[in-house]
Structure formats: structure tokens, C-alpha cells
PDB file of N, CA and C in Angstrom:
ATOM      1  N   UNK A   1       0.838  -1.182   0.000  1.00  0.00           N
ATOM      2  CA  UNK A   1       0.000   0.000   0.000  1.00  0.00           C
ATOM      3  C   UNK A   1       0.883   1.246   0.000  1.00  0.00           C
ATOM      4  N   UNK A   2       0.472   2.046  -0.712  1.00  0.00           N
ATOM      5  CA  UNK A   2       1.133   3.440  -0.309  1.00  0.00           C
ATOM      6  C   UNK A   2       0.727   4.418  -0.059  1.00  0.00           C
ATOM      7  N   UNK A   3       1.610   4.927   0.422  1.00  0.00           N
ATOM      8  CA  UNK A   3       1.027   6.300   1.547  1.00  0.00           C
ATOM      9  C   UNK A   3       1.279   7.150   1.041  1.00  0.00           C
ATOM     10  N   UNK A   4       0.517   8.411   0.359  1.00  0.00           N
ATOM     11  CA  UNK A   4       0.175   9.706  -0.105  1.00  0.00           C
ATOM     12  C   UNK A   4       0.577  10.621   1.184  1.00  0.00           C
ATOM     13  N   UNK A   5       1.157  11.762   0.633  1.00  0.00           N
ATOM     14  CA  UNK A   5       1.087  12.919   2.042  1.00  0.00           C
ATOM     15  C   UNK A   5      -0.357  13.194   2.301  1.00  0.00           C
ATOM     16  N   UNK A   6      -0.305  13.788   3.030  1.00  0.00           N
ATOM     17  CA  UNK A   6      -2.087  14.013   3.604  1.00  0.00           C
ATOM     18  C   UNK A   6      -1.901  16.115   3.842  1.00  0.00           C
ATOM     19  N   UNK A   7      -1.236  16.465   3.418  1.00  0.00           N
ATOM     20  CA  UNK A   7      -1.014  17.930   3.323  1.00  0.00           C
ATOM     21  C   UNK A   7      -1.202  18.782   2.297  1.00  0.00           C
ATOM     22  N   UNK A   8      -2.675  18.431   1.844  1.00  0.00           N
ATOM     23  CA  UNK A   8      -2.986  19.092   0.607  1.00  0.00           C
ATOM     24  C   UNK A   8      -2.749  20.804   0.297  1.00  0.00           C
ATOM     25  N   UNK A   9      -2.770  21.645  -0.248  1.00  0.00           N
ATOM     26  CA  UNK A   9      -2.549  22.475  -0.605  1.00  0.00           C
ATOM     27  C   UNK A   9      -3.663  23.071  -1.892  1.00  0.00           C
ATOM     28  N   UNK A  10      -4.249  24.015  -1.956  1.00  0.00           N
ATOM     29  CA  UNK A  10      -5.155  24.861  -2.794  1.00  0.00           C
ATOM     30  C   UNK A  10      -4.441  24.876  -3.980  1.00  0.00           C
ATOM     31  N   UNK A  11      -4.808  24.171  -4.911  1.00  0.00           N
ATOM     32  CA  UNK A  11      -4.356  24.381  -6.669  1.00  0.00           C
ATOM     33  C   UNK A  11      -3.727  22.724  -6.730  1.00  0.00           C
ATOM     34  N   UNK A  12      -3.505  22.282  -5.720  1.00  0.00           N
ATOM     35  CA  UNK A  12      -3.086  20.475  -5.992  1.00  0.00           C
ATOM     36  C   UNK A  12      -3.802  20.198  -7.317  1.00  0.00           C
ATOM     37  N   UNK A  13      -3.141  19.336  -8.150  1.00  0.00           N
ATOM     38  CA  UNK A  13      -4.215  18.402  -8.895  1.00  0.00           C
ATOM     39  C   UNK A  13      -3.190  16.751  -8.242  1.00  0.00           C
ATOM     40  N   UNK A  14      -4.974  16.161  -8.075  1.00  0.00           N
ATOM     41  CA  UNK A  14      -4.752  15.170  -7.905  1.00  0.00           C
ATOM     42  C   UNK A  14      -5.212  13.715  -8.876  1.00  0.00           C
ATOM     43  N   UNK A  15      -4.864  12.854  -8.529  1.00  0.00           N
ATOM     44  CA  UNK A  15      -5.297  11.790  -9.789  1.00  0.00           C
ATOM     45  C   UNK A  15      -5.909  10.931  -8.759  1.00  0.00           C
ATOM     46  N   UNK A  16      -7.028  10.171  -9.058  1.00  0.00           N
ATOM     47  CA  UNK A  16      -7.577   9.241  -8.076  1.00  0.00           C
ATOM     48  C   UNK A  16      -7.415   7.803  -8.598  1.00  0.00           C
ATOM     49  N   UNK A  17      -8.055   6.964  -7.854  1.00  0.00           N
ATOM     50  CA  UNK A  17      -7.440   5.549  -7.973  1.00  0.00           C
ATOM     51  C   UNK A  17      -8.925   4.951  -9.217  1.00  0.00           C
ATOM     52  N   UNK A  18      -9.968   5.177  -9.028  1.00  0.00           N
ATOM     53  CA  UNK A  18     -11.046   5.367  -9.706  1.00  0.00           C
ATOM     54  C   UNK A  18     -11.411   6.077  -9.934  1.00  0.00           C
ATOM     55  N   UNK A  19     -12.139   6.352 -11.744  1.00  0.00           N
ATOM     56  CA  UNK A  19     -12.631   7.401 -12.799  1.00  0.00           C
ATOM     57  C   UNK A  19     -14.027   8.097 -12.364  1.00  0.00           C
ATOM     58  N   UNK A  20     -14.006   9.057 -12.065  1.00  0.00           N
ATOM     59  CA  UNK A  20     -15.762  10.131 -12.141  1.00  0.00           C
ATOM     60  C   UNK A  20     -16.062   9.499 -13.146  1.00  0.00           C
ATOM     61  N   UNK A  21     -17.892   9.494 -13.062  1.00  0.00           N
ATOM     62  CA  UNK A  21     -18.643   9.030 -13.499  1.00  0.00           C
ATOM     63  C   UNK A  21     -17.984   9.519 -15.312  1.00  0.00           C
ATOM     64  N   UNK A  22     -17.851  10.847 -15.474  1.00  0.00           N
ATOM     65  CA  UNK A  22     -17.945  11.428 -16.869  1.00  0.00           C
ATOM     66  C   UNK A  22     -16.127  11.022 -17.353  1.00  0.00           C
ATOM     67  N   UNK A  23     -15.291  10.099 -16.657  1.00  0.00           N
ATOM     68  CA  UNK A  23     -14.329   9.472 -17.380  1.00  0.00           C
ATOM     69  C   UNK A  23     -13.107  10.277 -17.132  1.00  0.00           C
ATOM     70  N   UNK A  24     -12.956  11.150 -16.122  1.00  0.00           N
ATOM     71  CA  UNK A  24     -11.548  11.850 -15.573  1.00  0.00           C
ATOM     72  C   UNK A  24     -11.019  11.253 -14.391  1.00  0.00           C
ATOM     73  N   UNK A  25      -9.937  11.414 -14.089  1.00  0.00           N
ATOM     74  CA  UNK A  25      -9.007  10.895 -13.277  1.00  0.00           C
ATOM     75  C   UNK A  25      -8.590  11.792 -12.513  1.00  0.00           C
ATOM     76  N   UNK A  26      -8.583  13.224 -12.463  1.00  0.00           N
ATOM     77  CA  UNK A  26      -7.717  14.136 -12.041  1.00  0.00           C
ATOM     78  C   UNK A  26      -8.906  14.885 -11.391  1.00  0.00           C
ATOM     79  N   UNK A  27      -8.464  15.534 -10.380  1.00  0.00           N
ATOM     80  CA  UNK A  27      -8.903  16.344  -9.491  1.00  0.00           C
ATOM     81  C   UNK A  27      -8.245  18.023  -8.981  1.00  0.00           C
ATOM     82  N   UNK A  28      -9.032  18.636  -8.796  1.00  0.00           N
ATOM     83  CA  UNK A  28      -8.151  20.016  -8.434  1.00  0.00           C
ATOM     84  C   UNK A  28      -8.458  20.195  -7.269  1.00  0.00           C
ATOM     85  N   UNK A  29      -8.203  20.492  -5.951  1.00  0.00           N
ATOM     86  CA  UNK A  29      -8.001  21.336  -4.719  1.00  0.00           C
ATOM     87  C   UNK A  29      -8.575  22.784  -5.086  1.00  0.00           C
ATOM     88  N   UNK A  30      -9.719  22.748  -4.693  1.00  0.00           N
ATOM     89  CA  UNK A  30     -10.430  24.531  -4.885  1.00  0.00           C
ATOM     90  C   UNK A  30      -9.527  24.892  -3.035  1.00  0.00           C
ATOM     91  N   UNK A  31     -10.259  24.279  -2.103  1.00  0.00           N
ATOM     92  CA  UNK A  31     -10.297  24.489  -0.798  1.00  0.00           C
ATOM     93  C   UNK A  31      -9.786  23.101  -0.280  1.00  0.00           C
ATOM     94  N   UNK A  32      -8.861  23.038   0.554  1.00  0.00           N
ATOM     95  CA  UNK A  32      -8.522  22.356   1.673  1.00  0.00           C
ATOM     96  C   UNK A  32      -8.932  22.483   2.929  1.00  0.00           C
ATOM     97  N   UNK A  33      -9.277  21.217   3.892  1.00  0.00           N
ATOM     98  CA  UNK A  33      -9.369  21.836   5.162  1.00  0.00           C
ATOM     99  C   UNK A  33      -9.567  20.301   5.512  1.00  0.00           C
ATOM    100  N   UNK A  34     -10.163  20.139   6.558  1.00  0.00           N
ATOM    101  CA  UNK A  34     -11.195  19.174   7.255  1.00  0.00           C
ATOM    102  C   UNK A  34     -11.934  18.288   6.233  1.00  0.00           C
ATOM    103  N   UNK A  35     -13.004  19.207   5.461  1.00  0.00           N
ATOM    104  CA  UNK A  35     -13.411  18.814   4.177  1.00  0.00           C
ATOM    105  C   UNK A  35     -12.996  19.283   3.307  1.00  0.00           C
ATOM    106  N   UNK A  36     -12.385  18.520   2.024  1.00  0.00           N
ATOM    107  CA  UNK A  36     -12.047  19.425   0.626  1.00  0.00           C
ATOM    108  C   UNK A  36     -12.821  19.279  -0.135  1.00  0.00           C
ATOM    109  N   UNK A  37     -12.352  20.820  -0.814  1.00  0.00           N
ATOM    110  CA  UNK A  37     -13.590  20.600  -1.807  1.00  0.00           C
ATOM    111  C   UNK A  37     -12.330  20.600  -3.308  1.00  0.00           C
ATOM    112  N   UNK A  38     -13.584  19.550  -4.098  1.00  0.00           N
ATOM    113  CA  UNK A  38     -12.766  19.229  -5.432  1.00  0.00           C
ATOM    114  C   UNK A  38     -13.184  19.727  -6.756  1.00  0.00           C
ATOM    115  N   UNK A  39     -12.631  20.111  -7.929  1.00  0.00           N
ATOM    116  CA  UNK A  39     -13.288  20.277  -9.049  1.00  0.00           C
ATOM    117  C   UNK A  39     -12.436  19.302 -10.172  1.00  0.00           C
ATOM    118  N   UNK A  40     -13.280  18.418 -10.552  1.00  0.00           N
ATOM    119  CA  UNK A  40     -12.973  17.517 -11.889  1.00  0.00           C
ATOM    120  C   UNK A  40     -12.671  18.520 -12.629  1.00  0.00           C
ATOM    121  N   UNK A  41     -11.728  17.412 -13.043  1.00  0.00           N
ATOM    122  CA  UNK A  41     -10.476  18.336 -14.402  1.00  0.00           C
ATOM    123  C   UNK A  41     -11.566  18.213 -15.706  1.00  0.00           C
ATOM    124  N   UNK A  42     -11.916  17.440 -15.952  1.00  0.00           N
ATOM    125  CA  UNK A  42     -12.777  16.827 -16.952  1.00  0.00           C
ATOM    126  C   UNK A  42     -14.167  17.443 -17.334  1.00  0.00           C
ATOM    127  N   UNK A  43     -15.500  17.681 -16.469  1.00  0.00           N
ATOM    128  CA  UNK A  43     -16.715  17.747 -16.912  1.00  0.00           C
ATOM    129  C   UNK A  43     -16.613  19.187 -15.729  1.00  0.00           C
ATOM    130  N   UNK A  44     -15.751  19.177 -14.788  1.00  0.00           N
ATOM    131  CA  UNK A  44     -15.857  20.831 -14.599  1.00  0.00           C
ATOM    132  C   UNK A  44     -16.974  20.864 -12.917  1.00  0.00           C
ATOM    133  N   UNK A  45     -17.186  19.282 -12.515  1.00  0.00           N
ATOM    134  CA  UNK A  45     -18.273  18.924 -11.240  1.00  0.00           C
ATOM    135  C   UNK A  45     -17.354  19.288 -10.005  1.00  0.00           C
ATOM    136  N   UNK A  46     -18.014  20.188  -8.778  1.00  0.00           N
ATOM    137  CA  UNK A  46     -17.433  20.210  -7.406  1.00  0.00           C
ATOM    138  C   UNK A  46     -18.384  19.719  -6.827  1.00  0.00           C
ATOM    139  N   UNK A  47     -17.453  18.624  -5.879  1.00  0.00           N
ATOM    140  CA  UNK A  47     -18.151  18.100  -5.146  1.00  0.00           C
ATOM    141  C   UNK A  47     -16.631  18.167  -3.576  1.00  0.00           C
ATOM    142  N   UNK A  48     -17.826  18.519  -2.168  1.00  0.00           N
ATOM    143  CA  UNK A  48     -16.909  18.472  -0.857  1.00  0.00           C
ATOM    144  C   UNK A  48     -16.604  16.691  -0.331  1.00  0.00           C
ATOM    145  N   UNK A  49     -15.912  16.332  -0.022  1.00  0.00           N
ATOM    146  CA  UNK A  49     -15.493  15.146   0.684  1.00  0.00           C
ATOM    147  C   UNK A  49     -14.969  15.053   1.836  1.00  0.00           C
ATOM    148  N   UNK A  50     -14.773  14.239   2.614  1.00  0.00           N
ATOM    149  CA  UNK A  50     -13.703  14.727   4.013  1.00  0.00           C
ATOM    150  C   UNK A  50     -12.337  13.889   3.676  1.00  0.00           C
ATOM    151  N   UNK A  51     -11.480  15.083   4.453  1.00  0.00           N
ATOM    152  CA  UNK A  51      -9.711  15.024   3.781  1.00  0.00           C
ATOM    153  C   UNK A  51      -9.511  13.296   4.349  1.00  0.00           C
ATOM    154  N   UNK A  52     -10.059  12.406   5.213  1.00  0.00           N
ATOM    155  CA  UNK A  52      -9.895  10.726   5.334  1.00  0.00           C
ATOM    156  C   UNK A  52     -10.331   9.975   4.119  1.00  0.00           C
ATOM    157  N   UNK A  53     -11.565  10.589   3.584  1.00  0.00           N
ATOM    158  CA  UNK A  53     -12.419   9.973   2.131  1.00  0.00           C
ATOM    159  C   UNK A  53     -10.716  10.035   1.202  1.00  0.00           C
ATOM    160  N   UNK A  54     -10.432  11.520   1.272  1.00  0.00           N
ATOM    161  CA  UNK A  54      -9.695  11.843   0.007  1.00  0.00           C
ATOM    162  C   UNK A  54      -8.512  10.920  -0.051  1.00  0.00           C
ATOM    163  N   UNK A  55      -7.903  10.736   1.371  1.00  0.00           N
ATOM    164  CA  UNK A  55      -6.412  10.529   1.553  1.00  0.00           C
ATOM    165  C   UNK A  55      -6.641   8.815   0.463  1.00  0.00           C
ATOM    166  N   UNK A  56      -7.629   8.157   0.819  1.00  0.00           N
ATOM    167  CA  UNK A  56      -7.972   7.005   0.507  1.00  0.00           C
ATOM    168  C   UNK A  56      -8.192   6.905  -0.841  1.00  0.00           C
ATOM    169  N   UNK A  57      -8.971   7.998  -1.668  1.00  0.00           N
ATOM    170  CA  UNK A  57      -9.163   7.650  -2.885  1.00  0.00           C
ATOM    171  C   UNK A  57      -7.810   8.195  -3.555  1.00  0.00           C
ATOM    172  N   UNK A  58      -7.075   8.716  -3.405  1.00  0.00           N
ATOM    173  CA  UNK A  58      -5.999   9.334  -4.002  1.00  0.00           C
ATOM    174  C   UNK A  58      -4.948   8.277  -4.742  1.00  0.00           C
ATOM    175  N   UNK A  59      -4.766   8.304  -5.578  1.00  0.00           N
ATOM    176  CA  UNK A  59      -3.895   7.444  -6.266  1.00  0.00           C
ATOM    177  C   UNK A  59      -2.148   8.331  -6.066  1.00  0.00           C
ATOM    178  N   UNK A  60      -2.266   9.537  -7.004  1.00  0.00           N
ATOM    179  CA  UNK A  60      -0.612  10.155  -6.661  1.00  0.00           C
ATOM    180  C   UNK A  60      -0.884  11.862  -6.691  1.00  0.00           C
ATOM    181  N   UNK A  61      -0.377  12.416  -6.594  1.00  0.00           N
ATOM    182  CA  UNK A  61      -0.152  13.800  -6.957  1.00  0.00           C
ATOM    183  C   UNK A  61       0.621  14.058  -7.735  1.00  0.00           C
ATOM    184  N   UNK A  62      -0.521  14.801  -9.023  1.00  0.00           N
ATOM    185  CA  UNK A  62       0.035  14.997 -10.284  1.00  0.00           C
ATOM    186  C   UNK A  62       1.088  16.271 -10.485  1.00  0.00           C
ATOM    187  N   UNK A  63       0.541  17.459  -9.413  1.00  0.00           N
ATOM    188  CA  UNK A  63       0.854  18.737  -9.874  1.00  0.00           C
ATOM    189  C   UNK A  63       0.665  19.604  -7.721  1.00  0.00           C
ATOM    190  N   UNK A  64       2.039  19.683  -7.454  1.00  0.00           N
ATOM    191  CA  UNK A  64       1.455  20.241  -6.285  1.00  0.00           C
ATOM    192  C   UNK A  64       2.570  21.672  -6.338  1.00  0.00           C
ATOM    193  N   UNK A  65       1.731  22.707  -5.524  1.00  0.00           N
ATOM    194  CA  UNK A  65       2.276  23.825  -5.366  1.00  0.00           C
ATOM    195  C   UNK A  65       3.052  23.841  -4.468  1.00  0.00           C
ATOM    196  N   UNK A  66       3.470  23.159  -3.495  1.00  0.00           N
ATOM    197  CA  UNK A  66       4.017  22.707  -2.437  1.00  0.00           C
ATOM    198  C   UNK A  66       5.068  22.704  -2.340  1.00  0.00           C
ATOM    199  N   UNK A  67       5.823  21.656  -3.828  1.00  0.00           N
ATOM    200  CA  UNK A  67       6.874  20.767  -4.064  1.00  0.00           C
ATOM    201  C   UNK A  67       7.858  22.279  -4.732  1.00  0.00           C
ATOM    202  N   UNK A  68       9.055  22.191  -4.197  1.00  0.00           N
ATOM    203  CA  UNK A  68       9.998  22.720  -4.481  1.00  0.00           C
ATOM    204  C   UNK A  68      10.595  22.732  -5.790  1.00  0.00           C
TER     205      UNK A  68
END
């Protein structure tokens, strides 16, 4: 199993381990917190989750503002 950081950051895109309904993989970080909220790269849908849901569906981090 592997372990993702759990220190998301606003503008992350993330890739998940399973496809949104409309066939994207990638995710953006509008808001971090407790609950994040996400916007599909793909069909453009936000939907909030809680940051335990996320840590779990997360496959890797594609694009973080974070990283040096």
C-alpha cells in the first residue's frame, strides 16, 4: 500500500485511484481543510469530501504547489 502525504494544498491536482462518473481521473483542490472541496479536471463537477475519504481515494499527486 502506499502512503500519499495528507497535506494538501489549494491548486493540488490530484489523480484518483477510480474514474468520475464522466471518465476523468484528475482532481483540483479549490479548498482544503477538514473537508475538501474538489473540481474535476474533466466535466468541470465540485463536489466536498472529508480530507480521510480523500487521503484514501488518491492514487498520486500529479501537480502540487508545495513541491519545491
Amino acid at each position: 500500500m502506499t502512503i500519499i502525504k495528507t497535506d494538501y494544498a489549494d491548486g493540488d491536482i490530484l489523480e484518483f485511484k477510480k474514474p468520475h462518473p464522466c471518465g476523468g481521473k484528475t482532481w483540483k483542490i479549490i479548498r482544503a481543510g477538514v473537508d475538501c472541496k474538489l473540481e474535476c479536471e474533466t466535466c468541470k463537477r465540485v463536489v466536498i469530501i472529508p480530507r480521510i475519504e480523500l487521503n484514501k481515494k488518491t492514487k498520486k499527486i500529479i501537480n502540487s504547489r508545495t513541491q519545491s
